[in-house]
C-alpha atoms as a PDB file:
ATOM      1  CA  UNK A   1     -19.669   8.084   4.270  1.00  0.00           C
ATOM      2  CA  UNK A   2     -22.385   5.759   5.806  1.00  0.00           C
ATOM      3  CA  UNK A   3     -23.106   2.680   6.692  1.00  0.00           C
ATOM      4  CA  UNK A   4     -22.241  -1.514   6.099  1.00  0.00           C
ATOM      5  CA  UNK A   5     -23.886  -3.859   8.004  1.00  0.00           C
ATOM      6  CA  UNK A   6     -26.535  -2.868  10.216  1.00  0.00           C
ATOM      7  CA  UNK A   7     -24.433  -1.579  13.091  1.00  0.00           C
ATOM      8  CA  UNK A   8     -21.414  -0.069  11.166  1.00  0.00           C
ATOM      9  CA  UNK A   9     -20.325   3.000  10.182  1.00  0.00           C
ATOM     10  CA  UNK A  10     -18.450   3.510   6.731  1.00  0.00           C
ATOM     11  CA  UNK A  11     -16.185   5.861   5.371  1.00  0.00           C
ATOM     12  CA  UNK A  12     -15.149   5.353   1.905  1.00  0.00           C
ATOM     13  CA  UNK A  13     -12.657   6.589  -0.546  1.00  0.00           C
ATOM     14  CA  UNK A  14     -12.874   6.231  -4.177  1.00  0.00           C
ATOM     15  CA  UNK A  15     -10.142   7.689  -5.695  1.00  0.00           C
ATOM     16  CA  UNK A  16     -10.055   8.819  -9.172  1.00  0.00           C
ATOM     17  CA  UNK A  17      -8.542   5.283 -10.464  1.00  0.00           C
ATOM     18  CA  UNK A  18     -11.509   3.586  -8.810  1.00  0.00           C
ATOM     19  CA  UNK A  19      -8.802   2.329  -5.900  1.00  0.00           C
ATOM     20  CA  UNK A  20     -11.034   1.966  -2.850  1.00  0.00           C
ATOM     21  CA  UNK A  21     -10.460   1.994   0.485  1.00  0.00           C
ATOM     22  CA  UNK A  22     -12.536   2.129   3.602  1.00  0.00           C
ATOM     23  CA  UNK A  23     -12.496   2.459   7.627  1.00  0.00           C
ATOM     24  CA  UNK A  24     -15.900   0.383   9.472  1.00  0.00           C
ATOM     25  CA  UNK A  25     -16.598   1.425  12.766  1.00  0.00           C
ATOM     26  CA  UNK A  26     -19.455   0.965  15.271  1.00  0.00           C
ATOM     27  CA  UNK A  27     -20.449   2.624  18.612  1.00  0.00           C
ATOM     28  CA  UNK A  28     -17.287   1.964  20.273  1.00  0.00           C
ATOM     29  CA  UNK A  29     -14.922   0.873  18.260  1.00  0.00           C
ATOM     30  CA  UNK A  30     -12.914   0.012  14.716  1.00  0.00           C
ATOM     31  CA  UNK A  31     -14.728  -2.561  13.309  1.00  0.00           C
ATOM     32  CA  UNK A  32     -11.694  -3.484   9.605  1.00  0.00           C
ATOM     33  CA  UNK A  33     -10.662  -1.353   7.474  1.00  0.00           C
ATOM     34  CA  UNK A  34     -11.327  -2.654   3.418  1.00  0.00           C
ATOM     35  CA  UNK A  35      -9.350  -2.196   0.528  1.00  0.00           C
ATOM     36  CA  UNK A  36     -10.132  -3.200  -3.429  1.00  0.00           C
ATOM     37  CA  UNK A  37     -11.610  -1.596  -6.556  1.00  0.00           C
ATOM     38  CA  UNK A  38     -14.532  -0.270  -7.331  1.00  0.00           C
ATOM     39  CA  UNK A  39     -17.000   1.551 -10.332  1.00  0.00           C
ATOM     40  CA  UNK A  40     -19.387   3.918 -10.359  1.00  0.00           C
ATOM     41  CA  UNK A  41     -20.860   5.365 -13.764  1.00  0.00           C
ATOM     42  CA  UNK A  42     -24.420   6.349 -13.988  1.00  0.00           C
ATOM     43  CA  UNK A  43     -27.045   4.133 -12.417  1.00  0.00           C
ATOM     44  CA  UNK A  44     -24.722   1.303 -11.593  1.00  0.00           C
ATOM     45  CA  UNK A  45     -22.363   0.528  -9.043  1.00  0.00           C
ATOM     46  CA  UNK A  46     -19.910  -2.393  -8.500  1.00  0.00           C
ATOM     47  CA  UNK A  47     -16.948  -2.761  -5.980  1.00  0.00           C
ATOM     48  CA  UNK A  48     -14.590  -5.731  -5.042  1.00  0.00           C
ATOM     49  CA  UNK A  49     -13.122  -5.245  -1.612  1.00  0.00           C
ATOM     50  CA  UNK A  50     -11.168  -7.124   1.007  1.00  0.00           C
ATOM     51  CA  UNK A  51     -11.953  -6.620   4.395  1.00  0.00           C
ATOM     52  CA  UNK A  52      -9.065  -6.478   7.049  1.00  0.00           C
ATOM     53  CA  UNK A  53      -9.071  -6.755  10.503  1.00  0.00           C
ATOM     54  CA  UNK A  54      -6.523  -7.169  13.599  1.00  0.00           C
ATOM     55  CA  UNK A  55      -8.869 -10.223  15.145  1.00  0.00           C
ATOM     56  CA  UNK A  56      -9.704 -12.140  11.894  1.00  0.00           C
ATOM     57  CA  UNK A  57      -6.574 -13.414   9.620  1.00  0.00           C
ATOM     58  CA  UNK A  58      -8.821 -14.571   6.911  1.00  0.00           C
ATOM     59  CA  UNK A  59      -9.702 -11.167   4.884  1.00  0.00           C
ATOM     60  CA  UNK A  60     -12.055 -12.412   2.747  1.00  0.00           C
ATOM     61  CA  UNK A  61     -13.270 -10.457  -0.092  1.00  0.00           C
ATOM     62  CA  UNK A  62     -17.186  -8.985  -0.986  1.00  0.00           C
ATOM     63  CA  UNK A  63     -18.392  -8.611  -4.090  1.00  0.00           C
ATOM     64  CA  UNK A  64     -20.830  -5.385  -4.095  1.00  0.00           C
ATOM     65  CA  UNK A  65     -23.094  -4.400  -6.851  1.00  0.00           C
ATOM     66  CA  UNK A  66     -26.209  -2.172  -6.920  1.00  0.00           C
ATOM     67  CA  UNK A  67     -26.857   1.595  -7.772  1.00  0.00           C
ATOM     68  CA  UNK A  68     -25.098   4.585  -7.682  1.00  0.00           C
ATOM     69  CA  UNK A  69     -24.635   8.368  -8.605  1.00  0.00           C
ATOM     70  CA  UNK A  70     -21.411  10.398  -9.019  1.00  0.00           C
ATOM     71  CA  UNK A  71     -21.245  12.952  -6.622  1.00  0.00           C
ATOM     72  CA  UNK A  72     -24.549  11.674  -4.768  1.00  0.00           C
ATOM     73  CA  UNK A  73     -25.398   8.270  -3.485  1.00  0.00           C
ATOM     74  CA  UNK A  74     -24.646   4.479  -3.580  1.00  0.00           C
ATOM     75  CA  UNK A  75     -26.676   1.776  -2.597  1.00  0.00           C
ATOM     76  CA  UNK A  76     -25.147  -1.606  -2.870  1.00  0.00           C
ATOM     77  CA  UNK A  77     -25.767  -5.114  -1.338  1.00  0.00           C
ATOM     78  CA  UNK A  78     -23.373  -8.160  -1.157  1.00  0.00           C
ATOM     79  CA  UNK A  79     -24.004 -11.552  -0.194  1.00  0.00           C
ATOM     80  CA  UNK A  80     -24.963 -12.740   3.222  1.00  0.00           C
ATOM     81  CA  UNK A  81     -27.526  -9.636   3.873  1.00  0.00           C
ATOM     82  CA  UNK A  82     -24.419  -7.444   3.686  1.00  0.00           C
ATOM     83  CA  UNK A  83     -25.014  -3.729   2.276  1.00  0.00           C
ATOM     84  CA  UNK A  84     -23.355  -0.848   1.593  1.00  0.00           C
ATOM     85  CA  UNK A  85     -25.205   2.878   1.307  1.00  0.00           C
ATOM     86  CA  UNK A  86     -23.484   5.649   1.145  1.00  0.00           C
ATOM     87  CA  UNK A  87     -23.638   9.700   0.834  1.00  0.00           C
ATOM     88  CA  UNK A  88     -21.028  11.850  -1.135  1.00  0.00           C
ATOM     89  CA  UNK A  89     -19.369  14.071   1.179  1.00  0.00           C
ATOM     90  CA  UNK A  90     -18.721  17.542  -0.675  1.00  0.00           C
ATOM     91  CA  UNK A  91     -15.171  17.971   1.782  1.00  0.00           C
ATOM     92  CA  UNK A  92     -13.619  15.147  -0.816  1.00  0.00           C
ATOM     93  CA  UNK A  93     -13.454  18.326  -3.346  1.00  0.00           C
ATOM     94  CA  UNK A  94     -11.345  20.471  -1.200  1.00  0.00           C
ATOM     95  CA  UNK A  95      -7.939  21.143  -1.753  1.00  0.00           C
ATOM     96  CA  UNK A  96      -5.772  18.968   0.502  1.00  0.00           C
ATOM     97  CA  UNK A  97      -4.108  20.872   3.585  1.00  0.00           C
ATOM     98  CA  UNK A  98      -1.208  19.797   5.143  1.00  0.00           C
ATOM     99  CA  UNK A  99      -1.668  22.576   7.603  1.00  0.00           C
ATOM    100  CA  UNK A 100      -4.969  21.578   8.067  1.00  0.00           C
ATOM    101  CA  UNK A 101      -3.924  17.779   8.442  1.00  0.00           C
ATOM    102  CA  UNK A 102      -1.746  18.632  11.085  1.00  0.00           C
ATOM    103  CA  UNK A 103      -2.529  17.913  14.787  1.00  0.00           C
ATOM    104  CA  UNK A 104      -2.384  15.061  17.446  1.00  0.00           C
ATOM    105  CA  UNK A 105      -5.357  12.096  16.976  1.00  0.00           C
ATOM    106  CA  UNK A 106      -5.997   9.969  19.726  1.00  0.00           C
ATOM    107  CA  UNK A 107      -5.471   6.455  18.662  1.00  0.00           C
ATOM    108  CA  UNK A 108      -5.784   3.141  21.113  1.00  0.00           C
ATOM    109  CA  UNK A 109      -4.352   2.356  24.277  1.00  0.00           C
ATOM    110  CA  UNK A 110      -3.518   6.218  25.111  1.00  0.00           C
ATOM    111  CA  UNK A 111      -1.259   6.488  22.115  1.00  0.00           C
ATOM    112  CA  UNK A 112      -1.188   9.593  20.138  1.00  0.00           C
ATOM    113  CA  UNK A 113      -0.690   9.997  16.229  1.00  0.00           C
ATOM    114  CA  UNK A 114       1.210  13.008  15.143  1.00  0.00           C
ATOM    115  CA  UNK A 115       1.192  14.745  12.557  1.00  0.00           C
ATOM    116  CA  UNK A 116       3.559  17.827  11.960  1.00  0.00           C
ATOM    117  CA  UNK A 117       2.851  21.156   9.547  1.00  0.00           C
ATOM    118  CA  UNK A 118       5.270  19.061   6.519  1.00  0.00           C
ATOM    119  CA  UNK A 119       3.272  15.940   6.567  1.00  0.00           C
ATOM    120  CA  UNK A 120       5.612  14.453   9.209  1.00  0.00           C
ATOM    121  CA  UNK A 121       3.648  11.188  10.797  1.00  0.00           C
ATOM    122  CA  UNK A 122       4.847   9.657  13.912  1.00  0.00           C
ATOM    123  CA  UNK A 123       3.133   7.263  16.564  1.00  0.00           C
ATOM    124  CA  UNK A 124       4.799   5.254  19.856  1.00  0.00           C
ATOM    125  CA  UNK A 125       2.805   2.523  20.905  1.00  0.00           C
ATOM    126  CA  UNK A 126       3.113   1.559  24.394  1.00  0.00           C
ATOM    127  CA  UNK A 127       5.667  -1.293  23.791  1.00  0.00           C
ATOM    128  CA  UNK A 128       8.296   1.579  22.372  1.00  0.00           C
ATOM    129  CA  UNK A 129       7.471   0.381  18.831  1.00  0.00           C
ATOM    130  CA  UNK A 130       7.691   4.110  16.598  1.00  0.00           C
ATOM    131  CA  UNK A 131       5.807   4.102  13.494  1.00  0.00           C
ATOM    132  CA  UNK A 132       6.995   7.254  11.679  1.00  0.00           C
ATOM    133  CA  UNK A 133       6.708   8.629   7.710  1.00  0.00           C
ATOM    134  CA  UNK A 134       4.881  11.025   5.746  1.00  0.00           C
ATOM    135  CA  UNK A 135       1.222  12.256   4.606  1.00  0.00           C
ATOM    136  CA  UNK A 136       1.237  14.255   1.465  1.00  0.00           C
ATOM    137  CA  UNK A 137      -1.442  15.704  -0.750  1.00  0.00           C
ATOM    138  CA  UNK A 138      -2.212  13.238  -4.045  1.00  0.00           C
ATOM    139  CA  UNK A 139      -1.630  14.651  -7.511  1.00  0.00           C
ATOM    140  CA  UNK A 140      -4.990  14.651  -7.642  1.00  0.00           C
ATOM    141  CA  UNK A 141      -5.486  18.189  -5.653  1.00  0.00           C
ATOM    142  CA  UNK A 142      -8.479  16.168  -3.752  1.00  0.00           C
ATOM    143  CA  UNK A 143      -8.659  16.410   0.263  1.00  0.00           C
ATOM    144  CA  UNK A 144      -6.966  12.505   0.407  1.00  0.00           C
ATOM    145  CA  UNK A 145      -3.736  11.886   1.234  1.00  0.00           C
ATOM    146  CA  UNK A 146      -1.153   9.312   0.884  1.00  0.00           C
ATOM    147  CA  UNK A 147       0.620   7.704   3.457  1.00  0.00           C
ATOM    148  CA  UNK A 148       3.947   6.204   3.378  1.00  0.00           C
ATOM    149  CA  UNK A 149       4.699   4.680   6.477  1.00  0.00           C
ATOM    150  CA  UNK A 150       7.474   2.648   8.047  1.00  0.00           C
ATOM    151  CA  UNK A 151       8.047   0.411  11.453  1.00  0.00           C
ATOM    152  CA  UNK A 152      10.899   0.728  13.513  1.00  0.00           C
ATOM    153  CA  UNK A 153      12.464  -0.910  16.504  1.00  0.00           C
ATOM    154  CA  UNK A 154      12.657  -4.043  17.687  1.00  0.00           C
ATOM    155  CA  UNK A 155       9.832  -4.316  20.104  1.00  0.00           C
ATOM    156  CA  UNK A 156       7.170  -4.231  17.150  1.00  0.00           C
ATOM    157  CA  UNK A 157       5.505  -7.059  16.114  1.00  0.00           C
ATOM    158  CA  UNK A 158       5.844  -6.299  12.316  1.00  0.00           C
ATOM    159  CA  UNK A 159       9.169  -5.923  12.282  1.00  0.00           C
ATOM    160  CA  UNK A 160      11.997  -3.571  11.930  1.00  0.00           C
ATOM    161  CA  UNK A 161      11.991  -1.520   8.950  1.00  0.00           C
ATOM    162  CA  UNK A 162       8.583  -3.046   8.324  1.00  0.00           C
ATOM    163  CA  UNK A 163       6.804  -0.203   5.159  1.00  0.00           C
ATOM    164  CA  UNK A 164       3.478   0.034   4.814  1.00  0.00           C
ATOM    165  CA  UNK A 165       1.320   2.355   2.291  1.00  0.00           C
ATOM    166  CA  UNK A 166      -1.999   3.645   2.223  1.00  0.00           C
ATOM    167  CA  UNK A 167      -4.156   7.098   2.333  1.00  0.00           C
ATOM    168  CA  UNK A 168      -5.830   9.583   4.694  1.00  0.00           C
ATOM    169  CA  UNK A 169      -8.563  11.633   4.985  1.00  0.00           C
ATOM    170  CA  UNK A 170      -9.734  14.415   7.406  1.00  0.00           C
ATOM    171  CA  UNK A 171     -13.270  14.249   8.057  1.00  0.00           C
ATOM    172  CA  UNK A 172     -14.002  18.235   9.293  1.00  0.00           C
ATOM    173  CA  UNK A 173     -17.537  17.715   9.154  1.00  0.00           C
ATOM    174  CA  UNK A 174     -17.444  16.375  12.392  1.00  0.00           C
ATOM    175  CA  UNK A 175     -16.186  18.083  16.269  1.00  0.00           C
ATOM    176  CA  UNK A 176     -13.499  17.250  16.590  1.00  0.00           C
ATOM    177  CA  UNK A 177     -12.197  16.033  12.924  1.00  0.00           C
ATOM    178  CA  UNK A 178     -11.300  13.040  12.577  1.00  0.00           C
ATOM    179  CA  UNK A 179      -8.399  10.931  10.786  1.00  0.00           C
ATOM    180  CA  UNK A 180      -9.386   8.167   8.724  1.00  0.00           C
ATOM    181  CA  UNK A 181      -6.296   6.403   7.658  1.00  0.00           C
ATOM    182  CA  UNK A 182      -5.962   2.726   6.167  1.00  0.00           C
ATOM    183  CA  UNK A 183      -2.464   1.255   5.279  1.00  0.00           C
ATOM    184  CA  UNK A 184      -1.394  -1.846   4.206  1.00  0.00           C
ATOM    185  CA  UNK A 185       2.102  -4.036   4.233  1.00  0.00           C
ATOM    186  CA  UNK A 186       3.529  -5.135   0.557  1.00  0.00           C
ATOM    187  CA  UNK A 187       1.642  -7.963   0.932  1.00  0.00           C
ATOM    188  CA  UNK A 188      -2.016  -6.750   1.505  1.00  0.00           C
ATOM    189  CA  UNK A 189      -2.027  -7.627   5.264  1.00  0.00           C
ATOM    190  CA  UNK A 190      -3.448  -5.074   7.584  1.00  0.00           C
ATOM    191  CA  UNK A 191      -0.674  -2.624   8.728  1.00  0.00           C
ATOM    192  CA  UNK A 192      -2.612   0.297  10.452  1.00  0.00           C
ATOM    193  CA  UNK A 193      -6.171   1.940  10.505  1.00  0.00           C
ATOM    194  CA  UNK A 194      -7.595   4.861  12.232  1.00  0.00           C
ATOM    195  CA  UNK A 195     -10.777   6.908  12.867  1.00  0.00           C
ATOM    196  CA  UNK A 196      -8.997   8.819  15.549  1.00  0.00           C
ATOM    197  CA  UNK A 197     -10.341  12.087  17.166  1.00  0.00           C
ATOM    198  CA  UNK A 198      -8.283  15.117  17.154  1.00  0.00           C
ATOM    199  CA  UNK A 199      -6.805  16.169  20.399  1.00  0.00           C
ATOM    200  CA  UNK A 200      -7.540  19.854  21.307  1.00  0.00           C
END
């Protein structure tokens, strides 16, 4: 986790395959979430990510290169001022806990995510449209989880039957934890993202 832009906060997944995928936030609220590939190897750092968000249709894509250590620290900058530092967070190494996972996360609008002791997912936004599917632990073993998720009923805007896909991570270094979540449609479009609270 850290920081893109000067007012943003970043958390970042690389997974193992170098898929990345990100949630920005600032002070008061979800900024996009990004999505792309990235490398890290020793001194060097490069990433290619798309950057998604609910009030701009465009995602364009940012090139990122600059330095970086496994397991410690990147520093990267992109054009247009734009950087990207970051600090390895030692929870990515834990095993992955569905019982840990589980829990209610406050999400927009007074909706509530929840998440059930098997990975269940389901969220009601205030239109009646359900969002429902599952979290499970990667093959990794890593504390990131992947999301398969799916839209139903006819009052949401995506669609009926609408699947999206995408990961999930618990950040417990922070009261209360907090779900980070980014999933896309089949065609890269921005389906949902998250840096929800838990609910006590």
């Amino acid at each position: 986790s850290g920081r893109a832009l000067a007012a943003n906060r970043a958390d970042v997944i690389i997974l193992e395959d170098g898929s990345t995928w990100g949630v920005y936030t600032d002070d008061s609220q979800l900024r996009f979430g990004v999505h792309g590939a990235s490398a890290l190897g020793p001194g060097r750092f490069t990433a290619s990510l798309v950057e998604y968000s609910y009030s701009d249709p465009v995602a364009p894509r940012v090139d990122y290169t600059g330095t970086g250590e496994p397991r410690s620290n990147i520093r990267a900058t992109a054009a247009a001022g734009r950087e990207l530092l970051l600090q390895y967070d030692l929870n990515y190494e834990r095993a992955a806990s569905l019982t840990e996972l589980a829990g209610r996360y406050a999400l927009d609008q007074g909706t509530v995510l929840a998440i059930g002791p098997q990975g269940q997912v389901q969220w009601v936004d205030v239109n009646g449209c359900e969002m429902s599917g599952t979290a499970g632990p990667r093959p990794s073993g890593r504390n990131v989880f992947d999301l398969s998720l799916v839209y139903r009923g006819a009052q949401c805007r995506h669609g009926d039957g609408t699947e999206l896909r995408g990961v999930a991570y618990l950040d417990a270094t922070v009261q209360p934890p907090r779900l980070i979540s980014l999933a896309l449609f089949g065609d890269r479009r921005l389906g949902f993202v998250s840096r929800a609270a838990r609910l006590q």
